[in-house]
PDB file of N, CA and C in Angstrom:
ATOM      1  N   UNK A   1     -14.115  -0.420  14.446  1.00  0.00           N
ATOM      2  CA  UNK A   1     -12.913  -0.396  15.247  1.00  0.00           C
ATOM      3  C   UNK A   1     -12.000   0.724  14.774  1.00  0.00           C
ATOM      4  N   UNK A   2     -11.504   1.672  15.811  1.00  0.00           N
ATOM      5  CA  UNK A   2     -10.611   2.637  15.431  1.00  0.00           C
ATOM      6  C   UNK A   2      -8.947   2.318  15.690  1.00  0.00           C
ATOM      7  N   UNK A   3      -8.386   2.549  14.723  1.00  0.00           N
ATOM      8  CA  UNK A   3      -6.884   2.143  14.840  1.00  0.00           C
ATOM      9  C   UNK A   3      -6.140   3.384  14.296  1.00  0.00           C
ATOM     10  N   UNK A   4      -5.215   3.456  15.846  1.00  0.00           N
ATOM     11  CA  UNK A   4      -4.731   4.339  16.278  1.00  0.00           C
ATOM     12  C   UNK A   4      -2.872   3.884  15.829  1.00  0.00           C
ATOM     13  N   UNK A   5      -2.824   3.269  15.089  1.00  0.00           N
ATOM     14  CA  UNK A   5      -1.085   2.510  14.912  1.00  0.00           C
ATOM     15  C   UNK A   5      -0.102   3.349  14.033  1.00  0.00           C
ATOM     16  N   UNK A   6      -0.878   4.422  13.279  1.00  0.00           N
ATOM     17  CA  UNK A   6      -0.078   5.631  12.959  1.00  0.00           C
ATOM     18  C   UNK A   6       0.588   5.215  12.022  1.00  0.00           C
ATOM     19  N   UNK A   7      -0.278   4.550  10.789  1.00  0.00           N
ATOM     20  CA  UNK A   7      -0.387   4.317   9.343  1.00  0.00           C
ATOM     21  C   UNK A   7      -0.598   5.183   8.861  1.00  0.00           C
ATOM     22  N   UNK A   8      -0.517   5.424   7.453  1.00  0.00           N
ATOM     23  CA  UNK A   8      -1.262   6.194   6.170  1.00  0.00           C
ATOM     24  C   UNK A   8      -0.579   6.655   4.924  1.00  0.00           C
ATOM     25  N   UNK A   9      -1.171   6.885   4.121  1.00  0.00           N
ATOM     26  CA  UNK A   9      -0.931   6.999   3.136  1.00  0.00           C
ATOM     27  C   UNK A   9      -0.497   8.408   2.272  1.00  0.00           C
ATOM     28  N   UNK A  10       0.294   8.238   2.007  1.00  0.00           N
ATOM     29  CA  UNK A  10       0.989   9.551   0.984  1.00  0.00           C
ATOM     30  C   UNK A  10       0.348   9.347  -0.349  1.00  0.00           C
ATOM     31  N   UNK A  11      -0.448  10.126  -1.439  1.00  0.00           N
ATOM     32  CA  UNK A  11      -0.845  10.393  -1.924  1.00  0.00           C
ATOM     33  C   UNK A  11      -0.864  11.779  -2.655  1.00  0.00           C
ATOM     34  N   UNK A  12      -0.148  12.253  -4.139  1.00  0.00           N
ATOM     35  CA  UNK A  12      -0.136  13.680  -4.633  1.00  0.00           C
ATOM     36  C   UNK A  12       0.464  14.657  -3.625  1.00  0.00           C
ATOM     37  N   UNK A  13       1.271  14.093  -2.823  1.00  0.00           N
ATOM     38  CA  UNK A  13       2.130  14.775  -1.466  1.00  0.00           C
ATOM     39  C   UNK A  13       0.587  15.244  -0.224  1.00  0.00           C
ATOM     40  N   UNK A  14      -0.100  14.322   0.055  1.00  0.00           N
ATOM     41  CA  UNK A  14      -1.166  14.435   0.600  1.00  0.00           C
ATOM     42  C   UNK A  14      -1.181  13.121   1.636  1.00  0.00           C
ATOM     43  N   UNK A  15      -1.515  12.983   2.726  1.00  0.00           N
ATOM     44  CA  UNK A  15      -1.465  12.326   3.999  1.00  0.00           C
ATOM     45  C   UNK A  15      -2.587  12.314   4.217  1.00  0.00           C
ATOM     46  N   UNK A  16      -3.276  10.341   3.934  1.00  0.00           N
ATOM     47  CA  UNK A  16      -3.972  10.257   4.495  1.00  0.00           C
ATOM     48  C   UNK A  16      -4.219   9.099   5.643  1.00  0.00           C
ATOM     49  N   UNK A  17      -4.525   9.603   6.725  1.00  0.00           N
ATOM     50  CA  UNK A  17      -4.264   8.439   7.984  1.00  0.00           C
ATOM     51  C   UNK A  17      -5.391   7.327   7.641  1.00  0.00           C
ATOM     52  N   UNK A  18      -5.194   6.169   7.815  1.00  0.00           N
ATOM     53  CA  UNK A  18      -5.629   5.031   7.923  1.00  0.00           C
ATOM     54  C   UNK A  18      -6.166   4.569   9.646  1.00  0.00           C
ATOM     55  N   UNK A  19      -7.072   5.477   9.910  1.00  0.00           N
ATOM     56  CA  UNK A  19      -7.719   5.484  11.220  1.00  0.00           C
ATOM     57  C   UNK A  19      -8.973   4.038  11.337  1.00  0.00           C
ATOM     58  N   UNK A  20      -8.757   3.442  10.365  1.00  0.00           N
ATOM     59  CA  UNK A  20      -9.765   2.871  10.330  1.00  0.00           C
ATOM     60  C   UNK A  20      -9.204   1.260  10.132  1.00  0.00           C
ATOM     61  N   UNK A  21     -10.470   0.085  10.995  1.00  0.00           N
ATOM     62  CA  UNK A  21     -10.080  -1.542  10.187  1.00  0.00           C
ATOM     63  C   UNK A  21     -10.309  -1.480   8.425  1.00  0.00           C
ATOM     64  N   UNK A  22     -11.031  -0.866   8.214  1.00  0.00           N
ATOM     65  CA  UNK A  22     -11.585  -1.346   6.709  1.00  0.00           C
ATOM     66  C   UNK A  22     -11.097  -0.022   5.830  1.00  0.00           C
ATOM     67  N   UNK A  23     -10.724   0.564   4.889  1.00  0.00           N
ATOM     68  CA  UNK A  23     -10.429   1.679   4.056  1.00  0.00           C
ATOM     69  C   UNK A  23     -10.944   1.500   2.744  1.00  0.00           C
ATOM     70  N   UNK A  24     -11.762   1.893   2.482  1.00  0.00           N
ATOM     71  CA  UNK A  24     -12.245   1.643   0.881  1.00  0.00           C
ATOM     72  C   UNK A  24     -11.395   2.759  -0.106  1.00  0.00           C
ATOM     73  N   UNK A  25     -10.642   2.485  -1.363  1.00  0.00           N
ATOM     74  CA  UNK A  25     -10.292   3.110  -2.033  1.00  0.00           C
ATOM     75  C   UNK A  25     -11.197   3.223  -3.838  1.00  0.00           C
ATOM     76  N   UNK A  26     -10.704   4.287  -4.658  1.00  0.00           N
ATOM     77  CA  UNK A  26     -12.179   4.303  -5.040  1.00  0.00           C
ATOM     78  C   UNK A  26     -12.247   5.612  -5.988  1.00  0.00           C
ATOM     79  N   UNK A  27     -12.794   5.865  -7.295  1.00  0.00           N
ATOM     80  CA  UNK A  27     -13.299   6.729  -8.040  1.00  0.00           C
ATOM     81  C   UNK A  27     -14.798   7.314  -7.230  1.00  0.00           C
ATOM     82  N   UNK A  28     -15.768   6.125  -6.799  1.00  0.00           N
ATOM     83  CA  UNK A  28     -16.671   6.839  -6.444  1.00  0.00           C
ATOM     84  C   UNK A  28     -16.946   7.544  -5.211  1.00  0.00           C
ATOM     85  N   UNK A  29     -17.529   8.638  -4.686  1.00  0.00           N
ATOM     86  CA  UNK A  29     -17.655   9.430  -3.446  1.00  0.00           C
ATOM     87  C   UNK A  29     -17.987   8.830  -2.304  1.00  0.00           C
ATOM     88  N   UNK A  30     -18.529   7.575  -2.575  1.00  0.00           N
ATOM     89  CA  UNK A  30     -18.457   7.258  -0.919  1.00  0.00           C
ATOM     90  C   UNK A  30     -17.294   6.008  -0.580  1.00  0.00           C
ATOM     91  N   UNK A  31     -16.470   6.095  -1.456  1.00  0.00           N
ATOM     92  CA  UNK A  31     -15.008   5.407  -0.672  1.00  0.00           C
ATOM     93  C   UNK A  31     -14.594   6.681   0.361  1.00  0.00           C
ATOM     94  N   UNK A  32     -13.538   5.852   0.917  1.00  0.00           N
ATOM     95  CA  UNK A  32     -12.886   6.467   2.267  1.00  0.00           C
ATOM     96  C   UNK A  32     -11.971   7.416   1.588  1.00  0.00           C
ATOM     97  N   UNK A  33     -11.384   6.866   0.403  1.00  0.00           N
ATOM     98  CA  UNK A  33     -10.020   7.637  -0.077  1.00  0.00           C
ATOM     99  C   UNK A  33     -10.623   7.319  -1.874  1.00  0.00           C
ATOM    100  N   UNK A  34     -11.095   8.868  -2.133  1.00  0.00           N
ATOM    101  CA  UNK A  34     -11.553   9.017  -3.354  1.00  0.00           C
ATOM    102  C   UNK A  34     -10.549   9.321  -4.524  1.00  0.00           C
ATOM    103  N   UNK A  35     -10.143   8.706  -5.640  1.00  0.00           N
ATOM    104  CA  UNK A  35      -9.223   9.194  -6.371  1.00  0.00           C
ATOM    105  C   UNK A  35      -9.758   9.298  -7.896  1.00  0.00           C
ATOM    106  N   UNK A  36      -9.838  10.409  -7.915  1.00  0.00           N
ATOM    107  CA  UNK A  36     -11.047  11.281  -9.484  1.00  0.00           C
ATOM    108  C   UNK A  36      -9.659  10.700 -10.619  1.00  0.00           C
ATOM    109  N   UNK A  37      -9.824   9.542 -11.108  1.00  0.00           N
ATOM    110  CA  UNK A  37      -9.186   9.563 -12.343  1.00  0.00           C
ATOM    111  C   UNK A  37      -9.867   8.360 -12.955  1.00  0.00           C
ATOM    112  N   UNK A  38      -9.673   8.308 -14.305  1.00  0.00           N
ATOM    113  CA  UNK A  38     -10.477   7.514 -15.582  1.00  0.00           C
ATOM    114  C   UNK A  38     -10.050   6.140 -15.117  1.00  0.00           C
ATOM    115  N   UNK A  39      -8.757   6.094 -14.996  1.00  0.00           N
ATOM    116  CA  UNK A  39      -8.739   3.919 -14.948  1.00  0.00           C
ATOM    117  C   UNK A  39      -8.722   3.603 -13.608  1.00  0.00           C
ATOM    118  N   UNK A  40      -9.282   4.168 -12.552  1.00  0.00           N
ATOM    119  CA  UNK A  40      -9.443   3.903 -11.326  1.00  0.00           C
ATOM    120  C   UNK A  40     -10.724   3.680 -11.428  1.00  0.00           C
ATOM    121  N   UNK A  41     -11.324   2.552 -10.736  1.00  0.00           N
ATOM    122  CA  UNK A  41     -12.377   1.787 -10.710  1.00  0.00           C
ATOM    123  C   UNK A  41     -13.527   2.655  -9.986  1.00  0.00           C
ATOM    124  N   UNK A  42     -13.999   2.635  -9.632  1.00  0.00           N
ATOM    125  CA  UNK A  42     -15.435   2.921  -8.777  1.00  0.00           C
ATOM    126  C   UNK A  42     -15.170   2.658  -7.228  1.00  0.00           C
ATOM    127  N   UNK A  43     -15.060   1.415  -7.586  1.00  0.00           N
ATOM    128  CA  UNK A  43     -14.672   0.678  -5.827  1.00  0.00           C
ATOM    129  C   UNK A  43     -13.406  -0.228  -6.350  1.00  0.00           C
ATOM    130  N   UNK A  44     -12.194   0.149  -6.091  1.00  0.00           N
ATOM    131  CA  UNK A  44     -10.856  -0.150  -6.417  1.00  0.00           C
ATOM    132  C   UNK A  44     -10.550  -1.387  -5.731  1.00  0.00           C
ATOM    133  N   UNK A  45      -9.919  -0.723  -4.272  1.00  0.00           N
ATOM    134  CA  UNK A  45      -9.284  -1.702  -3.864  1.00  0.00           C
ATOM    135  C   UNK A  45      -9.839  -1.610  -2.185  1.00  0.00           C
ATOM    136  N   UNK A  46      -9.426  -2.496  -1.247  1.00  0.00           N
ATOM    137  CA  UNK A  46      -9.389  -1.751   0.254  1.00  0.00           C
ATOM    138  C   UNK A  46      -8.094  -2.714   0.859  1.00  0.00           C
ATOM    139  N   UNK A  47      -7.897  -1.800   2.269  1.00  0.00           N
ATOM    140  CA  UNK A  47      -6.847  -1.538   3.134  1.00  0.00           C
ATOM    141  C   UNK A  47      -7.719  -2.586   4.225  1.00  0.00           C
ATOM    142  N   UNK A  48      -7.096  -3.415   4.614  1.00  0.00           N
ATOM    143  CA  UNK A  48      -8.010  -3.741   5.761  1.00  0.00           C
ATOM    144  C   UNK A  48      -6.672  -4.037   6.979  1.00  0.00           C
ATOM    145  N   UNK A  49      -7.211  -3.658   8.284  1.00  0.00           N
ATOM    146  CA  UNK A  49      -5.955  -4.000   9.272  1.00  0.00           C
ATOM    147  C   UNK A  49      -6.144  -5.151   9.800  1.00  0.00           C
ATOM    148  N   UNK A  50      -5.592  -6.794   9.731  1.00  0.00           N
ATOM    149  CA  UNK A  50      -6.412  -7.585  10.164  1.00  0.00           C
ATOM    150  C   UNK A  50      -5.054  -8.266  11.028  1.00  0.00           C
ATOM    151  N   UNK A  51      -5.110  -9.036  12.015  1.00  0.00           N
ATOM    152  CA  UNK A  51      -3.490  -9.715  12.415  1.00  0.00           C
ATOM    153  C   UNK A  51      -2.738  -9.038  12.858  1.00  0.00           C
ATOM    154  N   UNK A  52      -2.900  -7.716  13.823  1.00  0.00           N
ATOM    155  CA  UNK A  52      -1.682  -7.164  13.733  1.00  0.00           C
ATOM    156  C   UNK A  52      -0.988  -6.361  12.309  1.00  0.00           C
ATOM    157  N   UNK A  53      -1.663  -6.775  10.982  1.00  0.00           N
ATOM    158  CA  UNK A  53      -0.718  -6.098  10.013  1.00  0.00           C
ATOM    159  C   UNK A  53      -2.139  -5.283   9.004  1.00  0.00           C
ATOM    160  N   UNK A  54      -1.359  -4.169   8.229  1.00  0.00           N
ATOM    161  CA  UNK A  54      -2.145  -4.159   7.425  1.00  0.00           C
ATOM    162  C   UNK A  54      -2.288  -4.878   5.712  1.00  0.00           C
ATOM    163  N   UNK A  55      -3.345  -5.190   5.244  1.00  0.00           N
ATOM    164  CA  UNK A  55      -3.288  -5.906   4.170  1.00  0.00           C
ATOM    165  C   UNK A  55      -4.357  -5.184   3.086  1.00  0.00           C
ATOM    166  N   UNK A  56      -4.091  -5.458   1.587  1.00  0.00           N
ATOM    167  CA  UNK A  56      -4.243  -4.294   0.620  1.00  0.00           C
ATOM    168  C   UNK A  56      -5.346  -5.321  -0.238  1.00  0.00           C
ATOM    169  N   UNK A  57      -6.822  -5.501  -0.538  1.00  0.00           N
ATOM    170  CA  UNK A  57      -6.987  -6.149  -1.253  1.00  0.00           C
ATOM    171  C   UNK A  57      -7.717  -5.537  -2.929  1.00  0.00           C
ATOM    172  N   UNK A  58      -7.449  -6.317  -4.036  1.00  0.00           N
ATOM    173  CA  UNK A  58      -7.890  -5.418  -5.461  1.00  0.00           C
ATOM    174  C   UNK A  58      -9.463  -6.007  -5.666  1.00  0.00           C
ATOM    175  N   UNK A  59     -10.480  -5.469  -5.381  1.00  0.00           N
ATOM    176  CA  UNK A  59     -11.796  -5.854  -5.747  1.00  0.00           C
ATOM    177  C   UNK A  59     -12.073  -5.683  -7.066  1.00  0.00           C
ATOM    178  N   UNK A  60     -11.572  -6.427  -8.065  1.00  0.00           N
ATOM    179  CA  UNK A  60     -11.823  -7.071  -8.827  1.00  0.00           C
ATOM    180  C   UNK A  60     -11.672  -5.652  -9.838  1.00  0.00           C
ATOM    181  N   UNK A  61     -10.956  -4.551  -9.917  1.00  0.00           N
ATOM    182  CA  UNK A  61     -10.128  -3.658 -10.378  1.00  0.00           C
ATOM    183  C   UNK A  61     -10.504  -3.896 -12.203  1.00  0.00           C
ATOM    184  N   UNK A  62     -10.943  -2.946 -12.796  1.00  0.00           N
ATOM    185  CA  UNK A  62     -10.378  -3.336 -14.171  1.00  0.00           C
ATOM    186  C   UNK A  62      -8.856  -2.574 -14.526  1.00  0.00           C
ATOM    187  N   UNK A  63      -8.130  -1.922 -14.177  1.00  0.00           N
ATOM    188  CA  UNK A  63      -6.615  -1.780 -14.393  1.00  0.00           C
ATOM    189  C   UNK A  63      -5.828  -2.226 -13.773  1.00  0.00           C
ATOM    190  N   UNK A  64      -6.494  -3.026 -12.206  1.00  0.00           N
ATOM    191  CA  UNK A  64      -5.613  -3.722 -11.301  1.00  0.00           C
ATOM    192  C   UNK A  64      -5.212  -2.290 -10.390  1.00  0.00           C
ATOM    193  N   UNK A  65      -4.155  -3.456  -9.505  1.00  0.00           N
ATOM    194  CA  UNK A  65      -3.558  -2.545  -8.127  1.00  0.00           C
ATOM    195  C   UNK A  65      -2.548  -3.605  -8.609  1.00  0.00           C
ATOM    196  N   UNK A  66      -1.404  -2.729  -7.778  1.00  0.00           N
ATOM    197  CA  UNK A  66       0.131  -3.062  -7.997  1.00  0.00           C
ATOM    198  C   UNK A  66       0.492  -2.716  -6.763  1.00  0.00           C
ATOM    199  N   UNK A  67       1.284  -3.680  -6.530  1.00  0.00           N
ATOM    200  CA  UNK A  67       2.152  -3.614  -4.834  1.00  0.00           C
ATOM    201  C   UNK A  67       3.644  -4.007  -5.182  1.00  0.00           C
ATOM    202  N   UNK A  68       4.506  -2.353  -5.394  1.00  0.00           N
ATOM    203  CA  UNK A  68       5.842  -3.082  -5.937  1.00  0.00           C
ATOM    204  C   UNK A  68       6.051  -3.526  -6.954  1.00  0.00           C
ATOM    205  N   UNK A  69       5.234  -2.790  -7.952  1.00  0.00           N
ATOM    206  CA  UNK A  69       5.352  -2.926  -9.169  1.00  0.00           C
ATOM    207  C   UNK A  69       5.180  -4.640  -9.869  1.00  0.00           C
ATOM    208  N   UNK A  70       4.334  -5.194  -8.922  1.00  0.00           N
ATOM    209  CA  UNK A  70       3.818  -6.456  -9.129  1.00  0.00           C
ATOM    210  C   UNK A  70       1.875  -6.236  -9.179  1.00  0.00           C
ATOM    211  N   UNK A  71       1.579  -6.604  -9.778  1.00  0.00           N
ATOM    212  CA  UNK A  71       0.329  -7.596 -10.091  1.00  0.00           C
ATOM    213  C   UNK A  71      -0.339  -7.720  -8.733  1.00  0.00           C
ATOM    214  N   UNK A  72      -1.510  -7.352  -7.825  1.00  0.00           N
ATOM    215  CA  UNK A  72      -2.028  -8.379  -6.775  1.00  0.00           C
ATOM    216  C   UNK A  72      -3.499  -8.059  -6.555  1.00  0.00           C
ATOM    217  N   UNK A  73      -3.922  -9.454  -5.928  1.00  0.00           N
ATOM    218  CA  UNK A  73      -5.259  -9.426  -5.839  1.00  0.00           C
ATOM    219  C   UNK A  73      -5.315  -8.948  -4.435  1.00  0.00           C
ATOM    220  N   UNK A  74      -3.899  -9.709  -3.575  1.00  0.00           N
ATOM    221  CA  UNK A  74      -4.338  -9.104  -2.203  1.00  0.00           C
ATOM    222  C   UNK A  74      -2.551  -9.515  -1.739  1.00  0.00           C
ATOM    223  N   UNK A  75      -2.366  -8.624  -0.412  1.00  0.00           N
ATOM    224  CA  UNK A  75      -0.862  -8.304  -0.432  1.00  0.00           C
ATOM    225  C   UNK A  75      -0.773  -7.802   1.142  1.00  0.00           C
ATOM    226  N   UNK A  76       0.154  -7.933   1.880  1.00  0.00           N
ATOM    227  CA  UNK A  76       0.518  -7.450   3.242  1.00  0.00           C
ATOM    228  C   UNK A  76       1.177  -6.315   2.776  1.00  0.00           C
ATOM    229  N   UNK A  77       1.170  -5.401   3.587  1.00  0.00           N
ATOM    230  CA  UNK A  77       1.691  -4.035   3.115  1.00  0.00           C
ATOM    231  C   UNK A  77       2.899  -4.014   4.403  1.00  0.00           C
ATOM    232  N   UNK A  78       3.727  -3.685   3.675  1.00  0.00           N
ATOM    233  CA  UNK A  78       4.827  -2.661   4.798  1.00  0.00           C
ATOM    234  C   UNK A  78       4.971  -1.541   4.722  1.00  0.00           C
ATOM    235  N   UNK A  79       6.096  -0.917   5.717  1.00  0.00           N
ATOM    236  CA  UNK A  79       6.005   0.328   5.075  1.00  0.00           C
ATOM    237  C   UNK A  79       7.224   0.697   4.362  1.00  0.00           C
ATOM    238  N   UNK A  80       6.574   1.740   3.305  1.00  0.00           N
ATOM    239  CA  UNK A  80       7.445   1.812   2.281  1.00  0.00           C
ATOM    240  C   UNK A  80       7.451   1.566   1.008  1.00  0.00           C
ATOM    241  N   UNK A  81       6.332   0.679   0.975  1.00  0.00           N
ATOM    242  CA  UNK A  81       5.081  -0.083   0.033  1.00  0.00           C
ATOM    243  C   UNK A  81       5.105   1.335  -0.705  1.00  0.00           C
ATOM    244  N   UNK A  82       4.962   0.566  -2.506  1.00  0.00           N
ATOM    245  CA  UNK A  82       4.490   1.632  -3.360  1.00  0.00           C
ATOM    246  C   UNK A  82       2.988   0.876  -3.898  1.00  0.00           C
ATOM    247  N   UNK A  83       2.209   1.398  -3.835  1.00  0.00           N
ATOM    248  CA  UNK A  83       0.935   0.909  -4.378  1.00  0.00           C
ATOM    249  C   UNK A  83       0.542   1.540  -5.776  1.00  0.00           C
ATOM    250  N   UNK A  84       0.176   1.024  -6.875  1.00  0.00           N
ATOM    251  CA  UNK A  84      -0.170   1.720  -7.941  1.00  0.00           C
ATOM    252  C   UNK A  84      -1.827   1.005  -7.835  1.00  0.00           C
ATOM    253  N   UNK A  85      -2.472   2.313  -8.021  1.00  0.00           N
ATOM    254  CA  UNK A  85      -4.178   2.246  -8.286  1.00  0.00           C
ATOM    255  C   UNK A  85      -4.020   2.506  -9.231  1.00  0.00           C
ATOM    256  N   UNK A  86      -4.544   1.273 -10.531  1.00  0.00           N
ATOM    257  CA  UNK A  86      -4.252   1.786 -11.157  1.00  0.00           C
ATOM    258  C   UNK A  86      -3.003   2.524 -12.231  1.00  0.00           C
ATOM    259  N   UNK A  87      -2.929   4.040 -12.082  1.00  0.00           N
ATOM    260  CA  UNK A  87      -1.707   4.374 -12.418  1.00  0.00           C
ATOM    261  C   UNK A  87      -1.546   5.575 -11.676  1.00  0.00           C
ATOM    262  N   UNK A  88      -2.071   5.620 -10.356  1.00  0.00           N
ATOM    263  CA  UNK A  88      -1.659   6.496  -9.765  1.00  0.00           C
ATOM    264  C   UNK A  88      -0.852   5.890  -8.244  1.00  0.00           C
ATOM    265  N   UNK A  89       0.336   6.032  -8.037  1.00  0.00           N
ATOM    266  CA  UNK A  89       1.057   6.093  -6.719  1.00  0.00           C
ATOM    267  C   UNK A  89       0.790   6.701  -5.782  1.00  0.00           C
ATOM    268  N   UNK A  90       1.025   5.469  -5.053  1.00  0.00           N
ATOM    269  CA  UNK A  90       0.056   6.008  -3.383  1.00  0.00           C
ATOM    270  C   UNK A  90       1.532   4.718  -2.196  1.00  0.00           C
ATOM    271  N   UNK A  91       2.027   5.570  -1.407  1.00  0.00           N
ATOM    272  CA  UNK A  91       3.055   5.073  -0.587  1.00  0.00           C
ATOM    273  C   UNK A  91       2.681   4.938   0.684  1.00  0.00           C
ATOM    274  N   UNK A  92       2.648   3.513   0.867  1.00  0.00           N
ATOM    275  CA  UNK A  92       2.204   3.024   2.516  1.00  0.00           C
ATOM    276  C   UNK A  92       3.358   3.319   3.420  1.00  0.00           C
ATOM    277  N   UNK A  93       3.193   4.347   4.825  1.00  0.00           N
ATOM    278  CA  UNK A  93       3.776   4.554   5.434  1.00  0.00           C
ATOM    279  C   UNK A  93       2.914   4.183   6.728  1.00  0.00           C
ATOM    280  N   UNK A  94       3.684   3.014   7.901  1.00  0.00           N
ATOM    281  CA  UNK A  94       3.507   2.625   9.295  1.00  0.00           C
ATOM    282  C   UNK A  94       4.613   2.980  10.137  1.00  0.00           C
ATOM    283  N   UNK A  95       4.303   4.178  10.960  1.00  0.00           N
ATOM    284  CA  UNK A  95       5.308   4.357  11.379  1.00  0.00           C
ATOM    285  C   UNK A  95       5.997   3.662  13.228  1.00  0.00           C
ATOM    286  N   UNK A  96       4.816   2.700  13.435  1.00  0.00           N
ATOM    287  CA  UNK A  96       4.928   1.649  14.403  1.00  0.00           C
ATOM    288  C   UNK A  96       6.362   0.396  13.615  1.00  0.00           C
ATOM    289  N   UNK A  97       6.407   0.223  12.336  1.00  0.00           N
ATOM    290  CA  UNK A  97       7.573  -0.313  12.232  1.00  0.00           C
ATOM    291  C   UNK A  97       8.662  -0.149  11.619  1.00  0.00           C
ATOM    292  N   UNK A  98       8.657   1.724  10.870  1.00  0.00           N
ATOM    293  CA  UNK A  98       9.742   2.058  10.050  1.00  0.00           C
ATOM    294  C   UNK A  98       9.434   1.500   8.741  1.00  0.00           C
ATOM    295  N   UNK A  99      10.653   1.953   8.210  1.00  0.00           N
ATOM    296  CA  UNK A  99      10.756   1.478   6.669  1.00  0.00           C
ATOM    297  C   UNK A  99      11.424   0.163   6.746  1.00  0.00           C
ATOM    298  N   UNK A 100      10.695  -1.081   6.021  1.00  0.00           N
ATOM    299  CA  UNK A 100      10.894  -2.441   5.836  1.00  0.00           C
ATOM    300  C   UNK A 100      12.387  -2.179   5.397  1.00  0.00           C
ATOM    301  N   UNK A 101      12.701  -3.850   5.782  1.00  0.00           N
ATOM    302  CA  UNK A 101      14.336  -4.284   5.450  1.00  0.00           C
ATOM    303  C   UNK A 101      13.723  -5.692   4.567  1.00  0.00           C
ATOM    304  N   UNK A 102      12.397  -5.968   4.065  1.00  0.00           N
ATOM    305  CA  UNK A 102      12.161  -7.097   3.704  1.00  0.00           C
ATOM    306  C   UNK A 102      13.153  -7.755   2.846  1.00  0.00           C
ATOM    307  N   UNK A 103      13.628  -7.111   1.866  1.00  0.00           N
ATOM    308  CA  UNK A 103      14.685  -7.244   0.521  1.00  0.00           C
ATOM    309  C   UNK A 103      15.571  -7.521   0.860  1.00  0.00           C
ATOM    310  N   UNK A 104      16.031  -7.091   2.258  1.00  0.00           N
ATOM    311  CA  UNK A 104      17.383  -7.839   2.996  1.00  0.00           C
ATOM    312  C   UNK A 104      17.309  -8.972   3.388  1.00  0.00           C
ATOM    313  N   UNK A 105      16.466  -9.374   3.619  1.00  0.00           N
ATOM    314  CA  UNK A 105      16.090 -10.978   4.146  1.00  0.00           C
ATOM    315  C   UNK A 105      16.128 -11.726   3.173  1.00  0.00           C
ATOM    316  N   UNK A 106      15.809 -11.110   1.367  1.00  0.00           N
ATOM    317  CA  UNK A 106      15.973 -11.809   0.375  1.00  0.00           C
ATOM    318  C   UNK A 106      17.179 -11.646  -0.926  1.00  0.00           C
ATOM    319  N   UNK A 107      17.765 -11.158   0.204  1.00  0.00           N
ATOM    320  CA  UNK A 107      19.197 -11.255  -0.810  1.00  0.00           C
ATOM    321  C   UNK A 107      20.700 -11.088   0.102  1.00  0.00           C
ATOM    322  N   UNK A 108      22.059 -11.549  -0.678  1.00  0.00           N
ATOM    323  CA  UNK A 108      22.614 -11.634   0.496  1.00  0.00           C
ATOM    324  C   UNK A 108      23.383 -10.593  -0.113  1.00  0.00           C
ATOM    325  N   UNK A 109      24.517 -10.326   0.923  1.00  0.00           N
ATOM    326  CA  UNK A 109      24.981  -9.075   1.047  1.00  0.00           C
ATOM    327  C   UNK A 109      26.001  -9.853   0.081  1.00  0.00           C
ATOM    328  N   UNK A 110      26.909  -8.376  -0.642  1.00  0.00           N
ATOM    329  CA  UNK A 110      28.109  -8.679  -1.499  1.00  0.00           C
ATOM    330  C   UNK A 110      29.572  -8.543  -0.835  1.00  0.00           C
ATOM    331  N   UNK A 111      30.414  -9.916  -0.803  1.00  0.00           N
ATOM    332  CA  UNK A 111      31.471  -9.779  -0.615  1.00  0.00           C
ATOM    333  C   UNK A 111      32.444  -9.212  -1.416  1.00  0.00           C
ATOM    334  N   UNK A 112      33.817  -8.473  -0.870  1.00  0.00           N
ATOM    335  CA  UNK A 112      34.881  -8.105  -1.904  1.00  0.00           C
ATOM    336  C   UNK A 112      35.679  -9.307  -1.818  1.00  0.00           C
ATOM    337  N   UNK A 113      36.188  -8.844  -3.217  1.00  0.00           N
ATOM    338  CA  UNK A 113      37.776  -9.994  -3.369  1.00  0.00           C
ATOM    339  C   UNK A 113      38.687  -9.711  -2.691  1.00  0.00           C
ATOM    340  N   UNK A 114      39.683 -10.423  -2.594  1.00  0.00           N
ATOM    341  CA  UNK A 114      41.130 -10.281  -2.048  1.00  0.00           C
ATOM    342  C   UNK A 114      41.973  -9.070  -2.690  1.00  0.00           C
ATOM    343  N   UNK A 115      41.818  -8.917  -3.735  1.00  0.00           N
ATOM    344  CA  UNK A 115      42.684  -7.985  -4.381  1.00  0.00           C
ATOM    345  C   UNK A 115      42.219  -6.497  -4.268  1.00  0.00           C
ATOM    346  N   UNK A 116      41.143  -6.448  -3.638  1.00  0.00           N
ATOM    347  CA  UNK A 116      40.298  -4.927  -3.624  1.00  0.00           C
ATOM    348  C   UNK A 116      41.034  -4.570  -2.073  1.00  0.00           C
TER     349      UNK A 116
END
């Protein structure tokens, strides 16, 4: 299945579109999105578009994947998303929904005092 929703990924100031349901990420040459460094796995992680959204999963990683500077085995991506492979940064950009307000939904805004 080709998906045309005008995702992808920033990478070393490098753009790569996410044209695809499945994205394999990856030290070795036949992932989709190859990244030549030592603690990046072989077969890392993948991108899969499933629901309407896209979602990031860590195949069993020995340095892990990080979504937001958290820990995950598997994660909905927005955009705006910082992904660490590893220890290399890679920024999920969808430009079907802008840059997320998720963090606004989880915190409330700050009131002033009377005296300000």
């Amino acid at each position: 299945m080709e998906n045309d929703k005008g995702a992808y990924l920033i990478i070393n100031s490098q753009i790569f579109p996410l044209s695809r349901s499945k994205t394999t990420i990856g030290r070795k040459l036949e992932n989709d999105l190859v990244i030549q460094e030592p603690l990046v796995s072989r077969l890392h992680a993948e991108i899969r578009y499933q629901k309407e959204k896209y979602h990031i999963f860590d195949l069993a990683s020995t340095s892990g994947t990080y979504l937001n500077n958290k820990r995950i085995e598997q994660g909905v991506l927005y955009s705006g998303d910082i992904i660490l492979i590893a220890n290399v940064p890679v920024m999920f950009v969808d430009e079907s929904t802008g840059i997320s307000t998720n963090s606004e939904d989880k915190t409330s805004q700050l009131h002033r005092d009377k005296d300000f």
